[in-house]
PDB file of N, CA and C in Angstrom:
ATOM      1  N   UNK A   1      73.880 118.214 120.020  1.00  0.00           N
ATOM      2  CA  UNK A   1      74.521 117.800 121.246  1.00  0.00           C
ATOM      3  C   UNK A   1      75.758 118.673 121.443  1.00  0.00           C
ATOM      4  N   UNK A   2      76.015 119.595 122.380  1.00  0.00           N
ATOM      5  CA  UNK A   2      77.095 119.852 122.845  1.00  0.00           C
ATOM      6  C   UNK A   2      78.087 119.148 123.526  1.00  0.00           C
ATOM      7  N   UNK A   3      79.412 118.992 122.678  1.00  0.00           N
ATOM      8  CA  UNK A   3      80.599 118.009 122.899  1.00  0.00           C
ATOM      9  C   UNK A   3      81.773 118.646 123.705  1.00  0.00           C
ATOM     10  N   UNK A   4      82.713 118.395 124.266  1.00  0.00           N
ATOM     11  CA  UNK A   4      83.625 118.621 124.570  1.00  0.00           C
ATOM     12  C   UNK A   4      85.037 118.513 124.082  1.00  0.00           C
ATOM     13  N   UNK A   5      85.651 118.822 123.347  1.00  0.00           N
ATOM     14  CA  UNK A   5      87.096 118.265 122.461  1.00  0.00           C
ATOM     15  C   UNK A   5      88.350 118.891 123.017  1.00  0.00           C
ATOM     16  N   UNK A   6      88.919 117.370 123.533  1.00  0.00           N
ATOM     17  CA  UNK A   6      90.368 117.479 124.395  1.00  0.00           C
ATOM     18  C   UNK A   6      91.526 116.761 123.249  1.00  0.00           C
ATOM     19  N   UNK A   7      92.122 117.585 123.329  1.00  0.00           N
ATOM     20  CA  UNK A   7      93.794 117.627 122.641  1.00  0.00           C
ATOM     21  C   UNK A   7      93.734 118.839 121.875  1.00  0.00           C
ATOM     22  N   UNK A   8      95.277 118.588 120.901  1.00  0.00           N
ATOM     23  CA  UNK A   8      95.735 117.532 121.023  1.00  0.00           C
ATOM     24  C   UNK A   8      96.799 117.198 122.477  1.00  0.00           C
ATOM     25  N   UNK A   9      97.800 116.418 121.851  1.00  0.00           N
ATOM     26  CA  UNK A   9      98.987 116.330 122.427  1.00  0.00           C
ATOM     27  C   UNK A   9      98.510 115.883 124.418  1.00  0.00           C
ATOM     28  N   UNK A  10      97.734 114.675 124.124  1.00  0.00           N
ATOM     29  CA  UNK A  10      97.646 114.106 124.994  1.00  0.00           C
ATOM     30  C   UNK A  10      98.210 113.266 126.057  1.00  0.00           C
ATOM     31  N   UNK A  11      98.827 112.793 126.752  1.00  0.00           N
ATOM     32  CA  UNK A  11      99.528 112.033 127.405  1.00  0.00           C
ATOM     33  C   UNK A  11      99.415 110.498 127.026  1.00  0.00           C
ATOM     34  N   UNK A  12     100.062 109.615 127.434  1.00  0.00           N
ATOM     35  CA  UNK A  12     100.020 107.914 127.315  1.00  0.00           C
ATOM     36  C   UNK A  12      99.360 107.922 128.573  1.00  0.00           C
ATOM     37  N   UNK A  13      98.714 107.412 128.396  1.00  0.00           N
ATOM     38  CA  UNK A  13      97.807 105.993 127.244  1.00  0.00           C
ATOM     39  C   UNK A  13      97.108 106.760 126.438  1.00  0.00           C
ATOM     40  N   UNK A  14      96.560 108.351 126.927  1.00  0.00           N
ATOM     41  CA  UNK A  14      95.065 108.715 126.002  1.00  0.00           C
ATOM     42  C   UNK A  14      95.607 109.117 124.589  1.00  0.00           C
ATOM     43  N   UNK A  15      96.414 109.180 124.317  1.00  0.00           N
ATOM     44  CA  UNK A  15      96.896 109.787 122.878  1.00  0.00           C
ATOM     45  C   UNK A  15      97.145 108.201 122.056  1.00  0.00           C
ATOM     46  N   UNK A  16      96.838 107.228 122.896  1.00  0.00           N
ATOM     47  CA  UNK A  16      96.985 105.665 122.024  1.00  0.00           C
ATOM     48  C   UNK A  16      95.829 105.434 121.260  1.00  0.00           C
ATOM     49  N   UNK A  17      94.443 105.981 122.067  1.00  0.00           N
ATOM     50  CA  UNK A  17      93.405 106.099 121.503  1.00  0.00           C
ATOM     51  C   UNK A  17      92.449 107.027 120.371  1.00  0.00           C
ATOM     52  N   UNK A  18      93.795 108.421 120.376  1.00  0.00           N
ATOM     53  CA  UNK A  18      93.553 109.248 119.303  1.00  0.00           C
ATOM     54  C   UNK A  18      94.255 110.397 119.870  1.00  0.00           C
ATOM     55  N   UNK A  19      94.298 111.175 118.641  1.00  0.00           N
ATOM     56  CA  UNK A  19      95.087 112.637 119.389  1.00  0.00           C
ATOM     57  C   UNK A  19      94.138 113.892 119.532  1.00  0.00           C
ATOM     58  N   UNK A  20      92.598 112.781 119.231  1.00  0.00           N
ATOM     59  CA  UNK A  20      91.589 114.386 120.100  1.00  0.00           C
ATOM     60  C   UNK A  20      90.598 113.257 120.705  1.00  0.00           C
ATOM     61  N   UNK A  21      90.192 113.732 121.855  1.00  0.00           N
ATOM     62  CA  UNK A  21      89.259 112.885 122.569  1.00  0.00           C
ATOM     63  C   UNK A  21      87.869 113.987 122.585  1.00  0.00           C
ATOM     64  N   UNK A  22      86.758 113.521 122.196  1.00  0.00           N
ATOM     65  CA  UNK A  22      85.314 114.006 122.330  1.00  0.00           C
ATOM     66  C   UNK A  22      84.371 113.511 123.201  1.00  0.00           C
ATOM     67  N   UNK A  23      83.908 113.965 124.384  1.00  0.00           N
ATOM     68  CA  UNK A  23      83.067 113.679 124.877  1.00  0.00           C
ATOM     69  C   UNK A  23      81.626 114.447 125.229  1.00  0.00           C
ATOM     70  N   UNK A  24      80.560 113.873 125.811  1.00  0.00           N
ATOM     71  CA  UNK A  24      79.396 114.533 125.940  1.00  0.00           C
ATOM     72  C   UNK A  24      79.914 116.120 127.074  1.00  0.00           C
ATOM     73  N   UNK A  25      79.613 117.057 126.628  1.00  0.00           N
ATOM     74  CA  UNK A  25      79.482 118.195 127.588  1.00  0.00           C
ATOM     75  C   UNK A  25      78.930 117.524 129.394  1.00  0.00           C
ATOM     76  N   UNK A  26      79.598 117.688 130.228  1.00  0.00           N
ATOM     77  CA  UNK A  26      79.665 117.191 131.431  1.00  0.00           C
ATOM     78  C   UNK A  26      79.630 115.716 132.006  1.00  0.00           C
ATOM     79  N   UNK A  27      80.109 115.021 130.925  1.00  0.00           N
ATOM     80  CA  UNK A  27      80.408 113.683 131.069  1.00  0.00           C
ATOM     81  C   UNK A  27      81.096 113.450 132.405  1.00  0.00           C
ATOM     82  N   UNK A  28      81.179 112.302 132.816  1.00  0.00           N
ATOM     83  CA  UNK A  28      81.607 112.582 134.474  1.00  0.00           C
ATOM     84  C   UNK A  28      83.665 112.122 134.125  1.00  0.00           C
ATOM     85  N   UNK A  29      83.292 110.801 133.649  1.00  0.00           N
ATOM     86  CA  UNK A  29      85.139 110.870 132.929  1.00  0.00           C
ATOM     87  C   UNK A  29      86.286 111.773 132.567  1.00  0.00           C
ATOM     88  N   UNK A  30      85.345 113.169 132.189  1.00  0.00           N
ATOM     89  CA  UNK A  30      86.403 113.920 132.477  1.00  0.00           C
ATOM     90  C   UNK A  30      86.875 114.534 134.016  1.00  0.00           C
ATOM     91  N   UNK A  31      86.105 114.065 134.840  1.00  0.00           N
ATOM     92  CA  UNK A  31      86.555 114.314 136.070  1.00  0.00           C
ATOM     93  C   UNK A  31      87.723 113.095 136.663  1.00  0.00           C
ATOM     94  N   UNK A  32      88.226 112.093 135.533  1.00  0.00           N
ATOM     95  CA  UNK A  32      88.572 110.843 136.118  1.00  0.00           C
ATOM     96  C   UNK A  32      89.670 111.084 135.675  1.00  0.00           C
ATOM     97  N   UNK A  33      90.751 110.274 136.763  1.00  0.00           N
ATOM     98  CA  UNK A  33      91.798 109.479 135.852  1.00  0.00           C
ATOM     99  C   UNK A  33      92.668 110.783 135.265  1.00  0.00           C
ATOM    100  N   UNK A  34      93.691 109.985 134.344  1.00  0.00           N
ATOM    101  CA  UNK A  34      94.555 110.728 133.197  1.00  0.00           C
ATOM    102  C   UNK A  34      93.888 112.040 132.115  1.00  0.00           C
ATOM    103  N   UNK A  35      92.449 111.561 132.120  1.00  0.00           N
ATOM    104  CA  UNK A  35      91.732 112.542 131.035  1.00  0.00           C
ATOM    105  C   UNK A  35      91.570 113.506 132.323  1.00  0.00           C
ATOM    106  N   UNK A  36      91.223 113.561 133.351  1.00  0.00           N
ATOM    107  CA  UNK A  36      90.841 114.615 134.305  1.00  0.00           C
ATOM    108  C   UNK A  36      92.506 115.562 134.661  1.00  0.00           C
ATOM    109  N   UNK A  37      93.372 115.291 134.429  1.00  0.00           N
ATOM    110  CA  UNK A  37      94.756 115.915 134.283  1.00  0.00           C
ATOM    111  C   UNK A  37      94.932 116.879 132.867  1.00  0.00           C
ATOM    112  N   UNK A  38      94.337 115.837 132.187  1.00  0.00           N
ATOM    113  CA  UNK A  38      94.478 116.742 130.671  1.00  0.00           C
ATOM    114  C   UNK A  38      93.958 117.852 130.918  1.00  0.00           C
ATOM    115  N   UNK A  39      92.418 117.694 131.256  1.00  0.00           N
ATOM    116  CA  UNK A  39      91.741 118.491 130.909  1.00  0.00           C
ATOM    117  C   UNK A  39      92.049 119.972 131.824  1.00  0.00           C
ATOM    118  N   UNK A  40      92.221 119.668 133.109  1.00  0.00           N
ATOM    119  CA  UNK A  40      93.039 120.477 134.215  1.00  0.00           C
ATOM    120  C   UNK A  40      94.513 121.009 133.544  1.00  0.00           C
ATOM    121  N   UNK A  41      95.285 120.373 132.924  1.00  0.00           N
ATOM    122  CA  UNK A  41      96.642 121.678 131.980  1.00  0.00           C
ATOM    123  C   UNK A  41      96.196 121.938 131.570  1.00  0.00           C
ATOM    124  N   UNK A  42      96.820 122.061 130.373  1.00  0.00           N
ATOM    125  CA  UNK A  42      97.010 122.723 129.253  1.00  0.00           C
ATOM    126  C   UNK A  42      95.982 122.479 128.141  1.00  0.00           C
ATOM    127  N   UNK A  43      94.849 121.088 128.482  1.00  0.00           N
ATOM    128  CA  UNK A  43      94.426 120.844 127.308  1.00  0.00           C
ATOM    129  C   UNK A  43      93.453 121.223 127.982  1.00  0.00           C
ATOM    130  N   UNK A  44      92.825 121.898 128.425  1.00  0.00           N
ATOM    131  CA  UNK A  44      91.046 121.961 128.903  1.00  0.00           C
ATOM    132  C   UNK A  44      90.236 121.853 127.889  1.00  0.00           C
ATOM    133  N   UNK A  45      90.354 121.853 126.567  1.00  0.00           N
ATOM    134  CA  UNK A  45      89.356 121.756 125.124  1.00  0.00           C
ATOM    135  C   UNK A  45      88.744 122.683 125.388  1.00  0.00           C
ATOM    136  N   UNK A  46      87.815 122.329 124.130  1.00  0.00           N
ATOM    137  CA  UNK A  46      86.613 123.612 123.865  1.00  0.00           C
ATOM    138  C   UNK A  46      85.458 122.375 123.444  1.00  0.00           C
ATOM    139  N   UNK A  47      84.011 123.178 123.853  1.00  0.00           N
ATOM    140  CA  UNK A  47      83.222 123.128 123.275  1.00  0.00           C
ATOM    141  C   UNK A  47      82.412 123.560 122.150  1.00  0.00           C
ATOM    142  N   UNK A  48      81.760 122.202 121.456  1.00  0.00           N
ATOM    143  CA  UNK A  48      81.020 122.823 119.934  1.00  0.00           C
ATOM    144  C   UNK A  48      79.671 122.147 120.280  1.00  0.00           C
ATOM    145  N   UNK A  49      78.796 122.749 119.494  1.00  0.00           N
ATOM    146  CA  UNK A  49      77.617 122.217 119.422  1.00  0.00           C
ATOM    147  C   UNK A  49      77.014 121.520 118.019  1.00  0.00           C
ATOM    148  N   UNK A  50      76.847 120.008 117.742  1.00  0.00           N
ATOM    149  CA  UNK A  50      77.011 119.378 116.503  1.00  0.00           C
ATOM    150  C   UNK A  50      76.102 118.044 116.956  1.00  0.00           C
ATOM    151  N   UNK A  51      75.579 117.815 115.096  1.00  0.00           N
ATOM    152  CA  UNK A  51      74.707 117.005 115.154  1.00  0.00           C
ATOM    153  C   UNK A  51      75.186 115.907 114.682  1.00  0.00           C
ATOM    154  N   UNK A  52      76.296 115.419 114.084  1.00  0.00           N
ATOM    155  CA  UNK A  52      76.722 114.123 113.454  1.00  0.00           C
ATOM    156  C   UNK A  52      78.170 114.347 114.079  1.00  0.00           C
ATOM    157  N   UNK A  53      79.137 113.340 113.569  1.00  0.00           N
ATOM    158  CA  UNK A  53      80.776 112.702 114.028  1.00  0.00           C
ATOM    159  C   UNK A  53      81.014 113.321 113.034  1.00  0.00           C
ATOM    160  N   UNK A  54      80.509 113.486 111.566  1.00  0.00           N
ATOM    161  CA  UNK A  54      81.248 113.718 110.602  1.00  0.00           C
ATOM    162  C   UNK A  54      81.425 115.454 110.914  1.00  0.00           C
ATOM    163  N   UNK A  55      80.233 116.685 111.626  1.00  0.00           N
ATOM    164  CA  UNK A  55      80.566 117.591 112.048  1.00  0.00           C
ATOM    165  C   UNK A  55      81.731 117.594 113.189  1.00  0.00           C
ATOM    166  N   UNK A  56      82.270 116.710 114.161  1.00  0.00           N
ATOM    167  CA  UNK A  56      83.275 117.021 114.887  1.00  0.00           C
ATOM    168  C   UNK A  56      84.293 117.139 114.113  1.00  0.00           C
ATOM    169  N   UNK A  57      84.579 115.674 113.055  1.00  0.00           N
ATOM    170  CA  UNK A  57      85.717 115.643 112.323  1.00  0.00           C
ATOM    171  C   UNK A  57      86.063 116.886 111.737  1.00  0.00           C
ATOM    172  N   UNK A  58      85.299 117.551 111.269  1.00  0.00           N
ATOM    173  CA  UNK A  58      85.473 118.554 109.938  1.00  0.00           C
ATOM    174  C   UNK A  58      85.987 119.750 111.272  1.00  0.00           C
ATOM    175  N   UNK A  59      85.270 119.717 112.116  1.00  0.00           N
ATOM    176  CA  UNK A  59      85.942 120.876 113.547  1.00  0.00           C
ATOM    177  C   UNK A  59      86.715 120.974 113.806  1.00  0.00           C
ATOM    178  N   UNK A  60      87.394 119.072 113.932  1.00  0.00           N
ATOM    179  CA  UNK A  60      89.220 119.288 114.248  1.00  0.00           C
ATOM    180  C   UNK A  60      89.764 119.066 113.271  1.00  0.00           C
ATOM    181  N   UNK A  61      89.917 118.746 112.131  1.00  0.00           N
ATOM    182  CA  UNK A  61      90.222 118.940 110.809  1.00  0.00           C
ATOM    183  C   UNK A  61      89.776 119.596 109.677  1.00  0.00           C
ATOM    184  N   UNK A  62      89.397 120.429 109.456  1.00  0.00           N
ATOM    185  CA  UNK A  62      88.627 121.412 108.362  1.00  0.00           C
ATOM    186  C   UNK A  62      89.257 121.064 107.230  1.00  0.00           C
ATOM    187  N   UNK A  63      88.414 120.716 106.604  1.00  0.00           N
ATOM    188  CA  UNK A  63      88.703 119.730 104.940  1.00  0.00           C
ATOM    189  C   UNK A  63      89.395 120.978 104.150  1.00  0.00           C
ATOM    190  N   UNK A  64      88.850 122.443 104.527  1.00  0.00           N
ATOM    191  CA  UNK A  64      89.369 123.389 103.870  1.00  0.00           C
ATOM    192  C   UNK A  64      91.064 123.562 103.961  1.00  0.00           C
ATOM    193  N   UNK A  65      91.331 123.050 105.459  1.00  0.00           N
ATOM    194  CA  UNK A  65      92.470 123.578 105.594  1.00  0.00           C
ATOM    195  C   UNK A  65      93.649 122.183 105.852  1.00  0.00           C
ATOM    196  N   UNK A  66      93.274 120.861 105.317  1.00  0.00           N
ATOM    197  CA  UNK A  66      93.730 119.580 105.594  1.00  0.00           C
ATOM    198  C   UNK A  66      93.361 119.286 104.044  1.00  0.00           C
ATOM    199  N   UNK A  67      92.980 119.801 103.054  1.00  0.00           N
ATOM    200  CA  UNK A  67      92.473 119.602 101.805  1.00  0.00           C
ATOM    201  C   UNK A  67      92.544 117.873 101.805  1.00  0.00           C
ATOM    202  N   UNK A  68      91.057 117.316 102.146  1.00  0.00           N
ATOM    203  CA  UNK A  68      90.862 116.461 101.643  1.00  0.00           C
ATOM    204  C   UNK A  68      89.172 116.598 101.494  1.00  0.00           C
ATOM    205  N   UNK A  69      88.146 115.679 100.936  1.00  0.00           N
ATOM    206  CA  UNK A  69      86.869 115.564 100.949  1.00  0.00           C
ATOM    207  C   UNK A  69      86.367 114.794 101.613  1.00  0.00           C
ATOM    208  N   UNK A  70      85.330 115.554 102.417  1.00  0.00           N
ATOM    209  CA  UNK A  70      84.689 114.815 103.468  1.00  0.00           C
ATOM    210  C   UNK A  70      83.494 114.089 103.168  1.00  0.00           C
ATOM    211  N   UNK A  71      83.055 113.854 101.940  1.00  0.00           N
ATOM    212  CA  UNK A  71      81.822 112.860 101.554  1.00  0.00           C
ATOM    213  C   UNK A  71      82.984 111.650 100.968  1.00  0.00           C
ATOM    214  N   UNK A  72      84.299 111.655 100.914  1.00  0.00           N
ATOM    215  CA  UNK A  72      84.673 110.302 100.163  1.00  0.00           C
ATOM    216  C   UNK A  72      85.423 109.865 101.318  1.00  0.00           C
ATOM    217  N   UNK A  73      84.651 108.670 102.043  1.00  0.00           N
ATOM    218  CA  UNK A  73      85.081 107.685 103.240  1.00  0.00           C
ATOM    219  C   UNK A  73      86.813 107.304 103.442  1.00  0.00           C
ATOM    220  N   UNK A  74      87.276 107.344 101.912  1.00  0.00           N
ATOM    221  CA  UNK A  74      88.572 106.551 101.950  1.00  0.00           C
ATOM    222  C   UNK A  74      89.580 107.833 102.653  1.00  0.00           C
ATOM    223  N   UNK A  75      89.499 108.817 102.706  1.00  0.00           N
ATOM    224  CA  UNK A  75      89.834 110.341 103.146  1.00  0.00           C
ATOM    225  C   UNK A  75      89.198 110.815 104.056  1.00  0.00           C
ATOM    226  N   UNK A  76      87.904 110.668 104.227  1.00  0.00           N
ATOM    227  CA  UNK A  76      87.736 110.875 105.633  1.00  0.00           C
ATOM    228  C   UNK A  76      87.601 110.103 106.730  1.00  0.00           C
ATOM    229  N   UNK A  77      87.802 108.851 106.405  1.00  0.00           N
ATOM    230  CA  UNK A  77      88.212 107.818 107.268  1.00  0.00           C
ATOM    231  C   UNK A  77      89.433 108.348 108.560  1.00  0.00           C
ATOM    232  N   UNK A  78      90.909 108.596 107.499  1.00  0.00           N
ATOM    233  CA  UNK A  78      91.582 108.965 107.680  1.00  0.00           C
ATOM    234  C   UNK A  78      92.183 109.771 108.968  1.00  0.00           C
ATOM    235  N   UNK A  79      91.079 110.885 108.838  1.00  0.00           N
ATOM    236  CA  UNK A  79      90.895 112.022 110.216  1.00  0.00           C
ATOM    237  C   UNK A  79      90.429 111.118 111.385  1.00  0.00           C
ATOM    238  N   UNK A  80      88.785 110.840 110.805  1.00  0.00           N
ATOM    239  CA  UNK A  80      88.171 109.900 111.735  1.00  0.00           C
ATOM    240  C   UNK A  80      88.828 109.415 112.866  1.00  0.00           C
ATOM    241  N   UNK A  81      89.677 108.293 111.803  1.00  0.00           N
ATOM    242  CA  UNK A  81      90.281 107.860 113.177  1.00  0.00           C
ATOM    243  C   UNK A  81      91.324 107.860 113.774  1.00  0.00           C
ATOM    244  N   UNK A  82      91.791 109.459 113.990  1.00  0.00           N
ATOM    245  CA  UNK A  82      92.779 110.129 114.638  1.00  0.00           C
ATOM    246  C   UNK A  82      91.927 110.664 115.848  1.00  0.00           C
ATOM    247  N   UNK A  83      90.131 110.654 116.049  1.00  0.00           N
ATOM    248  CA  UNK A  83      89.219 110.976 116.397  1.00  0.00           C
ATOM    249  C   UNK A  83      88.723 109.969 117.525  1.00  0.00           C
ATOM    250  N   UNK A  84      89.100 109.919 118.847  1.00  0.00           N
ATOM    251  CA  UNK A  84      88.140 109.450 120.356  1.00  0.00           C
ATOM    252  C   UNK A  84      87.051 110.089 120.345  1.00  0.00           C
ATOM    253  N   UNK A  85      85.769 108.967 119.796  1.00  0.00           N
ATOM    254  CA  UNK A  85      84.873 109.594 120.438  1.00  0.00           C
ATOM    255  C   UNK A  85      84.131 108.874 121.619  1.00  0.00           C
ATOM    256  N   UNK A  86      84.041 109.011 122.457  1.00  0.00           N
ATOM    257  CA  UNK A  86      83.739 108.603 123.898  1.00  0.00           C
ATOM    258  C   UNK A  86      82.083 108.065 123.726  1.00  0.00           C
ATOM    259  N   UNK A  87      82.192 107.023 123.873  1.00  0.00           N
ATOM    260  CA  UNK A  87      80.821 106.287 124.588  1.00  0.00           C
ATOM    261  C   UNK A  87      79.631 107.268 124.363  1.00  0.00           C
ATOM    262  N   UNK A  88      79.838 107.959 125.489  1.00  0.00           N
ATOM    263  CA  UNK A  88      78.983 109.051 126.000  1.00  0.00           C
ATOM    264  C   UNK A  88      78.054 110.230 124.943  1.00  0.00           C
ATOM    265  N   UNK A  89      79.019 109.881 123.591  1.00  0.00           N
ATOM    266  CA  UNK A  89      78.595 111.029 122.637  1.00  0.00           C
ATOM    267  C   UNK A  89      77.633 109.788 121.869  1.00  0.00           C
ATOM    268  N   UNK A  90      76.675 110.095 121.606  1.00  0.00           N
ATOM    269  CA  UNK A  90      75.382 109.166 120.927  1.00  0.00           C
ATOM    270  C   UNK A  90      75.040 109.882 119.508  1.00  0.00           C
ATOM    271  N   UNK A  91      76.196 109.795 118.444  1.00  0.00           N
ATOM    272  CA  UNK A  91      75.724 110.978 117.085  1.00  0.00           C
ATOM    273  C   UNK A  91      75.812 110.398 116.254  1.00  0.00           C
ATOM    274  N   UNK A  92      75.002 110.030 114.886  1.00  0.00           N
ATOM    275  CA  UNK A  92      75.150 109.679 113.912  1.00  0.00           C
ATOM    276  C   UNK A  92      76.306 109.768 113.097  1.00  0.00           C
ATOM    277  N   UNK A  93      76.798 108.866 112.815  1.00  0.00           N
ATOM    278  CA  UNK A  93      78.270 109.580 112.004  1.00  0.00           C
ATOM    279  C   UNK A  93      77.886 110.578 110.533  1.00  0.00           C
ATOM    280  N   UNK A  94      76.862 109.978 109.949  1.00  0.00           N
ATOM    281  CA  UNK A  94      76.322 110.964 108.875  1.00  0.00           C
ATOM    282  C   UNK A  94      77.019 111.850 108.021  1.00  0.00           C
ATOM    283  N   UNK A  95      77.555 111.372 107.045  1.00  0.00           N
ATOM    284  CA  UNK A  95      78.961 111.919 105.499  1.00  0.00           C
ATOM    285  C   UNK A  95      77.827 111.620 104.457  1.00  0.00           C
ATOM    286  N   UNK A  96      77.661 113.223 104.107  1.00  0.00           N
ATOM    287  CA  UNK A  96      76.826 113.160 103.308  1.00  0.00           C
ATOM    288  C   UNK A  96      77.516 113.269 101.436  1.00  0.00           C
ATOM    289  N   UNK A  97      76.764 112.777 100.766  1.00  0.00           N
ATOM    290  CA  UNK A  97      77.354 112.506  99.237  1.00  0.00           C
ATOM    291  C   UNK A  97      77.615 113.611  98.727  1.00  0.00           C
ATOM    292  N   UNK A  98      78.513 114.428  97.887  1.00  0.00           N
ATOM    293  CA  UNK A  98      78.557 115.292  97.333  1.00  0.00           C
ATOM    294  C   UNK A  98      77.693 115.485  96.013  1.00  0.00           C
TER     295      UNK A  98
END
């Protein structure tokens, strides 16, 4: 599924809900509202193309460079849920065991 990832450094309210928001590639919400401002400055995001939540996480946090491990929940929890992921994205979260 190709996602969309907005932040950080989001405005209030959307930064209450995390400081990166993910949604489906042409989701209509980003045309809405406060997220449709974001995305119009400074934050327009980028797109990735990924098959689980646990691949976004590791995208906006790279375990390499946040040194923690991403198969042990209590640590990757952590990122997670600094992590909006929007309705719209339908992905297995899938953290596989080391």
């Amino acid at each position: 599924m190709k996602v969309i990832v907005i932040g950080p450094n989001l405005p209030r309210p959307l930064c209450d809900k995390g400081t990166m928001h993910v949604h489906k590639e042409g989701c209509a919400d980003m045309q809405r509202g406060q997220l449709r401002h974001a995305v119009s400055a400074d934050q327009g995001g980028w797109a990735i193309d990924v098959d689980s939540v646990a691949e976004i996480i590791e995208a906006c946090y790279p375990s390499s460079d946040f040194c923690y491990d991403p198969t042990v929940w209590a640590e990757y929890e952590g990122y997670r849920s600094d992590v909006h992921i929007a309705p719209c994205v339908t992905l297995p979260e899938k953290i596989e065991a080391a």
